[in-house]
Protein backbone atom coordinates (compact mmCIF):
# COMPACT_ATOMS: atom_id res chain seq x y z
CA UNK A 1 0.00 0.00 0.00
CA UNK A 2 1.18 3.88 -0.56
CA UNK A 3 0.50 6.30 2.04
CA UNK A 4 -2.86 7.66 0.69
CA UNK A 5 -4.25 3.84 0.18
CA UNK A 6 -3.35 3.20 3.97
CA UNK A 7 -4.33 6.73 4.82
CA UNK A 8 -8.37 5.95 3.63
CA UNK A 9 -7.68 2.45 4.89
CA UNK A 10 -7.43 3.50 8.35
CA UNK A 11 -9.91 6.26 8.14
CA UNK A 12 -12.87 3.69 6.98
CA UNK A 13 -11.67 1.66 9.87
CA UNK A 14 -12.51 4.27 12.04
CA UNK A 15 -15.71 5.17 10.36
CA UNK A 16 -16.68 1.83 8.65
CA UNK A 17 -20.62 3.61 8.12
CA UNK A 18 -19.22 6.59 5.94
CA UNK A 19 -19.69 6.48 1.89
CA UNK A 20 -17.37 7.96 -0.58
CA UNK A 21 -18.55 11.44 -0.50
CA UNK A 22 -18.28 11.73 3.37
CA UNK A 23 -14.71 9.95 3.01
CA UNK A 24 -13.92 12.90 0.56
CA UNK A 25 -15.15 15.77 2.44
CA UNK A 26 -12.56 13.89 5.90
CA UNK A 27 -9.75 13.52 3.67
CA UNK A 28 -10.27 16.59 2.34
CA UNK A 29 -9.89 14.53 -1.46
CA UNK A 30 -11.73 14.55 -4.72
CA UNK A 31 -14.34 11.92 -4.80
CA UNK A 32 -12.53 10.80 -7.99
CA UNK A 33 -9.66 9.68 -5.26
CA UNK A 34 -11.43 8.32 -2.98
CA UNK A 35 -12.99 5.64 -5.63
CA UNK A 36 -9.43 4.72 -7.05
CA UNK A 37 -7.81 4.10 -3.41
CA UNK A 38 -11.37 2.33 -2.82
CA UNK A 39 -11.07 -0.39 -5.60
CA UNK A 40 -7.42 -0.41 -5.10
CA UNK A 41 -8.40 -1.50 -1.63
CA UNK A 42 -10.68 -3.79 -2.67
CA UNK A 43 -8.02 -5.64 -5.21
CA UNK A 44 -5.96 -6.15 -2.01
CA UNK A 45 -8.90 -8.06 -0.41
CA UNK A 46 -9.18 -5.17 2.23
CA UNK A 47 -12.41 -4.28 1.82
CA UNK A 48 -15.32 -7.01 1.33
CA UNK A 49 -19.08 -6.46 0.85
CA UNK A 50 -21.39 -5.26 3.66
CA UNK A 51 -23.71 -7.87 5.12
CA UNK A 52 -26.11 -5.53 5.95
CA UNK A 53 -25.77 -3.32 3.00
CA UNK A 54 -24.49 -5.45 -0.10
CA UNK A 55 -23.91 -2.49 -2.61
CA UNK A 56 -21.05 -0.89 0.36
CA UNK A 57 -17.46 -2.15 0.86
CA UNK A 58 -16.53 -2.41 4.94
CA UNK A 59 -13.02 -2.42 5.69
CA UNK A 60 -11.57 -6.06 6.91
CA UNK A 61 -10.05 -6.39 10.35
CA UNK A 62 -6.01 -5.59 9.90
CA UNK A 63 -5.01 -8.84 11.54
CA UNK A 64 -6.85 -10.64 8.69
CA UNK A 65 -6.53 -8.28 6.01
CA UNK A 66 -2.77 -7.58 6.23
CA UNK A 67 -1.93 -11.42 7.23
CA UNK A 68 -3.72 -11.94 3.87
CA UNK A 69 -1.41 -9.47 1.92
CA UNK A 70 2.31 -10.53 3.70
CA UNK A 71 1.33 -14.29 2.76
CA UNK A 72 0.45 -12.76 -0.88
CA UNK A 73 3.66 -11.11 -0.62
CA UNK A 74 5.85 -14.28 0.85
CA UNK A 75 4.63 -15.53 -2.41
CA UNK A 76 5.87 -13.52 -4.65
CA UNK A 77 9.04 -13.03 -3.09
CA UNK A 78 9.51 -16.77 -3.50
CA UNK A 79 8.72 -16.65 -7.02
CA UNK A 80 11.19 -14.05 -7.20
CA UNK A 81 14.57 -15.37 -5.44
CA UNK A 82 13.56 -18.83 -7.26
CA UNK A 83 13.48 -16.86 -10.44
CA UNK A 84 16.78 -15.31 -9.17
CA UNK A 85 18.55 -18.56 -8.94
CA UNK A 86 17.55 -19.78 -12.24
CA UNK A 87 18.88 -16.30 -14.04
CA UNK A 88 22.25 -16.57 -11.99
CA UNK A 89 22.35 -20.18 -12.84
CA UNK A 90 22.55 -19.19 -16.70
CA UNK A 91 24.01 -16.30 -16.16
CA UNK A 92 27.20 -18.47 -15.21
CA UNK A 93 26.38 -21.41 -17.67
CA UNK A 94 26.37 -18.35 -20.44
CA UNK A 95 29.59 -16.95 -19.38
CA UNK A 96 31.46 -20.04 -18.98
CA UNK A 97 30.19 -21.13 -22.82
CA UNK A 98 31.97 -17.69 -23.74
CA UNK A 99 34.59 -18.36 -21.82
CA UNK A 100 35.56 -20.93 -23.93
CA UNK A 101 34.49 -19.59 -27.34
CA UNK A 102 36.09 -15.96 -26.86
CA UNK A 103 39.53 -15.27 -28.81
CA UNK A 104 42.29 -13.85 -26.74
CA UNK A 105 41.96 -10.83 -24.82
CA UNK A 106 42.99 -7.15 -25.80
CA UNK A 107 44.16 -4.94 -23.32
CA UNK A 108 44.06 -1.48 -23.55
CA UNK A 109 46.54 0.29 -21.60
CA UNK A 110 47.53 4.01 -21.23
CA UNK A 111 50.72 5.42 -19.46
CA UNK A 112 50.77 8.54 -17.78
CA UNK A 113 53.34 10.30 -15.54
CA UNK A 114 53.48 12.94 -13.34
CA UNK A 115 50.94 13.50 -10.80
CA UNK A 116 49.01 16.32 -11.99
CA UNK A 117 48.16 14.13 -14.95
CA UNK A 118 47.60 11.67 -12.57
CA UNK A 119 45.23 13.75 -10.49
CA UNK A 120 43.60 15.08 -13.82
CA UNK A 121 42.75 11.41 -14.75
CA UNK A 122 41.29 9.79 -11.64
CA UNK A 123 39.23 13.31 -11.41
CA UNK A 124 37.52 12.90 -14.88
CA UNK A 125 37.65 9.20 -14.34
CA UNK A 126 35.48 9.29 -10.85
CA UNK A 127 33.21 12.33 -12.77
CA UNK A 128 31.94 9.55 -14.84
CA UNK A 129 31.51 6.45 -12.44
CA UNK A 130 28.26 5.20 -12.96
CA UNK A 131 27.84 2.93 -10.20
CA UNK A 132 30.64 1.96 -7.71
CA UNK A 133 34.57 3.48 -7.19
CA UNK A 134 37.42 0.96 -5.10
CA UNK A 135 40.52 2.65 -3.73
CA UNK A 136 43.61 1.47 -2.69
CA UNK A 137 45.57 3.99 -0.57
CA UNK A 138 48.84 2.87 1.02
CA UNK A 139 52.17 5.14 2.26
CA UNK A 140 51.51 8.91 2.35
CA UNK A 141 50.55 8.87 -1.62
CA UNK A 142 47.28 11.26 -1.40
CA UNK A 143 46.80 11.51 -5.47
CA UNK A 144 43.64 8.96 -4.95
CA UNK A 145 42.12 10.85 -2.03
CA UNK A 146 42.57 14.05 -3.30
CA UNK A 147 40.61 13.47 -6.36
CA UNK A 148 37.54 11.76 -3.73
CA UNK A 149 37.86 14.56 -1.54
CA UNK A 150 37.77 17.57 -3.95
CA UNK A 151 34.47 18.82 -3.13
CA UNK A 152 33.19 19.25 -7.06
CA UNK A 153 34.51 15.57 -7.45
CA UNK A 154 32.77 14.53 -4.73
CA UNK A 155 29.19 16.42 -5.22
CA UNK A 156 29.32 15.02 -9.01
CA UNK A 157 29.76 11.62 -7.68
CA UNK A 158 27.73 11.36 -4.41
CA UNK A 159 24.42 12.99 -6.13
CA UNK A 160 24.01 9.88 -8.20
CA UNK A 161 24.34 7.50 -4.56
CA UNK A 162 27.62 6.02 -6.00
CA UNK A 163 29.12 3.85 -3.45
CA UNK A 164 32.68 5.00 -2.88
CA UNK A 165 35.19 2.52 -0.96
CA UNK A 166 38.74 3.11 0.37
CA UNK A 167 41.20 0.96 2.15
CA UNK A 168 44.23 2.17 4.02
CA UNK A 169 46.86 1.12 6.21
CA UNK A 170 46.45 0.64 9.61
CA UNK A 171 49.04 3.93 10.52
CA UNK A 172 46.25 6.15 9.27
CA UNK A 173 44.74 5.19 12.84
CA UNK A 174 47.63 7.04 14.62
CA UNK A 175 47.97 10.26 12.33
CA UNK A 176 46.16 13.24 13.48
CA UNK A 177 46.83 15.15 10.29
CA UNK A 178 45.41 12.25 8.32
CA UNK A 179 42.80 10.93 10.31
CA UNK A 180 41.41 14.69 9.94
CA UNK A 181 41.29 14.46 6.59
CA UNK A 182 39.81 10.82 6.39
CA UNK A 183 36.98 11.92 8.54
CA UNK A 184 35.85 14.47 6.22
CA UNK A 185 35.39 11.35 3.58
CA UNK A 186 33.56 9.31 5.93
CA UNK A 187 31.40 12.84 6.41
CA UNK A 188 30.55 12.87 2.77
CA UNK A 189 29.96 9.03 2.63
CA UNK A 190 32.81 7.11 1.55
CA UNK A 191 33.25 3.94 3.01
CA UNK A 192 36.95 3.34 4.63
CA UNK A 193 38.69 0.24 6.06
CA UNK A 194 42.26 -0.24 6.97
CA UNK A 195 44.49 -3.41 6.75
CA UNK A 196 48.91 -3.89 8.26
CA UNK A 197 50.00 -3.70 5.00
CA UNK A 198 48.63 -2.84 1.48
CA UNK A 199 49.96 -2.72 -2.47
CA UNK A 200 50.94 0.09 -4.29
CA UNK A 201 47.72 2.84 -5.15
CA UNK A 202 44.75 2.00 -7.29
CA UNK A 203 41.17 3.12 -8.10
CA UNK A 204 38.92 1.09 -9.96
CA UNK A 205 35.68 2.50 -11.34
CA UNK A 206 32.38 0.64 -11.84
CA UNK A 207 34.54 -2.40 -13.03
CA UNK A 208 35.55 -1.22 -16.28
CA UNK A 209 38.57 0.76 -15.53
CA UNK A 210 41.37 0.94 -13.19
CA UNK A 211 44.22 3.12 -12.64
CA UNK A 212 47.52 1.15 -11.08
CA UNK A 213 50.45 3.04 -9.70
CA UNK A 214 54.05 2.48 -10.95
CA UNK A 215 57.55 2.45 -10.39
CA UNK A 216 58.89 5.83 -10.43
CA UNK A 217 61.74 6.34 -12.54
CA UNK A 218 62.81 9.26 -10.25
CA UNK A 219 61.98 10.73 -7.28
CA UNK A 220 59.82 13.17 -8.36
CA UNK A 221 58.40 11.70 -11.33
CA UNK A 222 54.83 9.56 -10.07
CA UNK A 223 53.65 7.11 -12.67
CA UNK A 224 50.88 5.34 -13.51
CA UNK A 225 48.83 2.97 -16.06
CA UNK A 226 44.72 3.00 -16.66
CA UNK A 227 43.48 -0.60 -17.93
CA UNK A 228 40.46 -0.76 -19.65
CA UNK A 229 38.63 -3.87 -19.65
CA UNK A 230 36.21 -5.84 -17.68
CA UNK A 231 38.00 -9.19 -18.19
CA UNK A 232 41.04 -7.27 -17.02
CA UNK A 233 39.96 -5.00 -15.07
CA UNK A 234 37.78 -8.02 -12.53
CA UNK A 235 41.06 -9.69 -11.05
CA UNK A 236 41.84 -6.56 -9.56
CA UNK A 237 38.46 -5.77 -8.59
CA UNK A 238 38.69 -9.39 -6.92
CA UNK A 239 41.53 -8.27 -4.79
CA UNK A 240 39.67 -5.63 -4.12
CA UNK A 241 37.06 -7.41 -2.90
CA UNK A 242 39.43 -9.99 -0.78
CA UNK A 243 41.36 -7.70 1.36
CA UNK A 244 38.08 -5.38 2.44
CA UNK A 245 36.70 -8.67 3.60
CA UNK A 246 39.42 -8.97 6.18
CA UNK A 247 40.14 -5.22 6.41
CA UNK A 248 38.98 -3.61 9.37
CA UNK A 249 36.53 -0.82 9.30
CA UNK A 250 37.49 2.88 10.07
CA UNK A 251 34.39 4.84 12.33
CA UNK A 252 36.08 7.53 13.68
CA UNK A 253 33.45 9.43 14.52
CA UNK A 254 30.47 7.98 12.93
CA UNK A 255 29.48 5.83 15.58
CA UNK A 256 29.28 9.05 17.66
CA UNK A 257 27.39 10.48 15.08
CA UNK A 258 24.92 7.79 15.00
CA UNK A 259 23.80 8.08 18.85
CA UNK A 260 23.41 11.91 17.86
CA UNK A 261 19.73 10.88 16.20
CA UNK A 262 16.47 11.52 18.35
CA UNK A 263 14.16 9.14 18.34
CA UNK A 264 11.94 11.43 16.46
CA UNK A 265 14.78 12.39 14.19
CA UNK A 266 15.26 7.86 13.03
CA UNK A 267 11.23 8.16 13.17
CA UNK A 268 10.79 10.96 10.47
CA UNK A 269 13.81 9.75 8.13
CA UNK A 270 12.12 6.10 8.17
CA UNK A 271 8.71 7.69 7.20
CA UNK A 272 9.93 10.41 4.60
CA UNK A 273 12.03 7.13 3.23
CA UNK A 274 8.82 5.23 2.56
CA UNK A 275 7.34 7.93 0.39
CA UNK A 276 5.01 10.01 3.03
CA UNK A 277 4.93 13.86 2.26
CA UNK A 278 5.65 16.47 5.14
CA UNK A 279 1.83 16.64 5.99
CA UNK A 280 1.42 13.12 6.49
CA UNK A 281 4.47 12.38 8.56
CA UNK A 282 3.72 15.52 10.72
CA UNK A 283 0.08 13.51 11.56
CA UNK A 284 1.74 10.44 11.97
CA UNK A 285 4.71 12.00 14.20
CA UNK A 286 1.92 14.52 16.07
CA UNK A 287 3.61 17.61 15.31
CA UNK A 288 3.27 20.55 13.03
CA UNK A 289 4.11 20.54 9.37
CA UNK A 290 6.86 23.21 10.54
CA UNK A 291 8.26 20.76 12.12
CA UNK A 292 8.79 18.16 10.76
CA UNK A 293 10.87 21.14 8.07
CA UNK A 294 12.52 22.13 10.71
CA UNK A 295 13.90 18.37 11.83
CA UNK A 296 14.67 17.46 7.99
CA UNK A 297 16.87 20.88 7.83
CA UNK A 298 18.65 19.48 10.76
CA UNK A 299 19.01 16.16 9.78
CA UNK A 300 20.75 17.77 6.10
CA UNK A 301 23.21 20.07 8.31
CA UNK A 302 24.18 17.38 9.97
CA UNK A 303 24.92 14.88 6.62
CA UNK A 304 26.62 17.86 4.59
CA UNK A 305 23.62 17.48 2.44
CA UNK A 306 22.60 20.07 -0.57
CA UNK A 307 18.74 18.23 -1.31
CA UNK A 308 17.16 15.66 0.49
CA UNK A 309 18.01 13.24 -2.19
CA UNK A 310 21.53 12.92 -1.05
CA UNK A 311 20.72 13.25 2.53
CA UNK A 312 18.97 10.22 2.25
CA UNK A 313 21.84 8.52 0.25
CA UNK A 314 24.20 9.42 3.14
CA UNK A 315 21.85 8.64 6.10
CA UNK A 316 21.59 5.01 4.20
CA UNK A 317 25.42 4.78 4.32
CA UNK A 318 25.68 5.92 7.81
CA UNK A 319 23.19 3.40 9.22
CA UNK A 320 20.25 5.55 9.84
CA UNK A 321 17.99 4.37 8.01
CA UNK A 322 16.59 0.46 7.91
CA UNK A 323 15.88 -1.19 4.29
């Protein structure tokens, strides 16, 4: 149900004996309204016909009603994750097949040196991530975290809910200057574990592309090489993968952060979450309209948040908010 259908839902179980226009004229709806959340009501086996008056609908009890629609809804999830299995079961019958059919490989490689070039790449590079961005950050090399921290990087990036991950060494743990810095990534979202010891740099992005530090052939000369490729660029990402598993995670602050939410503060993110406007959580919360604006303002100050699209993006990756 969407808030409006559960909105009339509980108002005709509080006034089971009103019809359609009265419901209108409560809600303060177009009788138009009224009859589409009505027969959407009625497809969900909410609402049955009146004994007493067989042409009216009477709302069903919600311990029948809605044990009705989470068995409905069992069932479809079933269907679902068994559908699931079967797709992931081709998926890897498919790409083994290919596997064995594809010609050799060609990688696509691109030096570059110096680490303004550097920087320049990974910055257009994590412009366009699509989906997810790895980092590998060992030593006091800051060309990776510079281009995640620059704050138009960052607001390209974090608007679309990209899921940005970084692992460092353990050391970071006892560096002010550092774990200063760090904290303003774990403000703005990004995800950070630390391990003893760790490879040379590298960023992948959305598993397509990844940029791999190199040797330097002098002191002051950084290099590096960007592979394109997802059959190259996976092994990497598998790494990846491997040491975050056993990597430790870095909260800093955040736990702090976390016990820093009201109860009304988790109630109203959970509510605007499920898709209820400001009016109807300010009903369901019993306060004013003002508010609940008021708390959401808050709650953005607090994330770093420019819309409430990205503070709900970065309450998700705090922890504040439930699935």
């Amino acid at each position: 149900m969407g808030p409006a259908t559960e909105e009339l839902y509980y108002m005709m179980l509080k006034h089971p004996e009103m019809d359609v226009q009265q419901l209108a004229k409560r809600l303060d709806w177009q009788e138009k309204r009224v009859q589409k959340e009505i027969e959407r009501l009625a497809g969900l086996s909410l609402l049955r016909p009146s004994l007493d008056d067989p042409d009216a609908l009477r709302p069903v009890e919600p311990d029948i009603g809605l044990e009705v629609l989470i068995a409905r809804e069992q069932a479809v999830l079933a269907e679902r994750e068994r559908r699931l299995k079967e797709c992931k079961a081709a998926a890897r019958t498919l790409a083994a097949e290919y596997a064995e059919r594809a010609g050799p490989v060609l990688l696509d490689t691109e030096q570059i040196r110096g680490a303004d070039r550097i920087r320049h790449r990974l910055t257009r590079l994590l412009r366009e991530a699509r989906d997810q961005v790895m980092v590998f950050t060992p030593g006091e090399l800051a060309i990776p975290e510079t281009g995640i921290a620059g704050k138009a990087t960052h607001d390209a990036i974090s608007r679309r809910g990209i899921r940005i991950r970084s692992i460092q060494l353990d050391s970071i743990r006892n560096d002010k200057g550092r774990r200063a810095r760090l904290q303003r990534l774990l403000d703005h979202g990004v995800e950070i574990r630390t391990v003893p010891v760790l490879s040379p740099w590298g960023v992948i992005v959305d598993l397509e592309k990844a940029v791999l530090s190199q040797e330097r052939r002098s002191r002051h000369e950084d290099g590096a090489i960007v592979l394109t490729g997802a059959s190259v660029v996976a092994p990497i990402a598998a790494v990846f993968e491997q040491v975050w598993l056993s990597a430790t995670p870095l909260t800093l602050q955040d736990q702090r952060r976390k016990s820093e939410l009201t109860d009304t503060e988790r109630a109203l993110l959970q509510l605007l979450q499920e898709g209820y406007t400001d009016a109807q959580v300010a009903r369901r919360l019993a306060v004013s309209p003002r508010t609940v604006g008021r708390v959401v303002a808050d709650l953005m100050a607090k994330l770093g948040a420019s819309s409430r699209f990205q503070a709900g993006v970065l309450a998700r990756r705090r922890g504040w908010l439930s699935p």
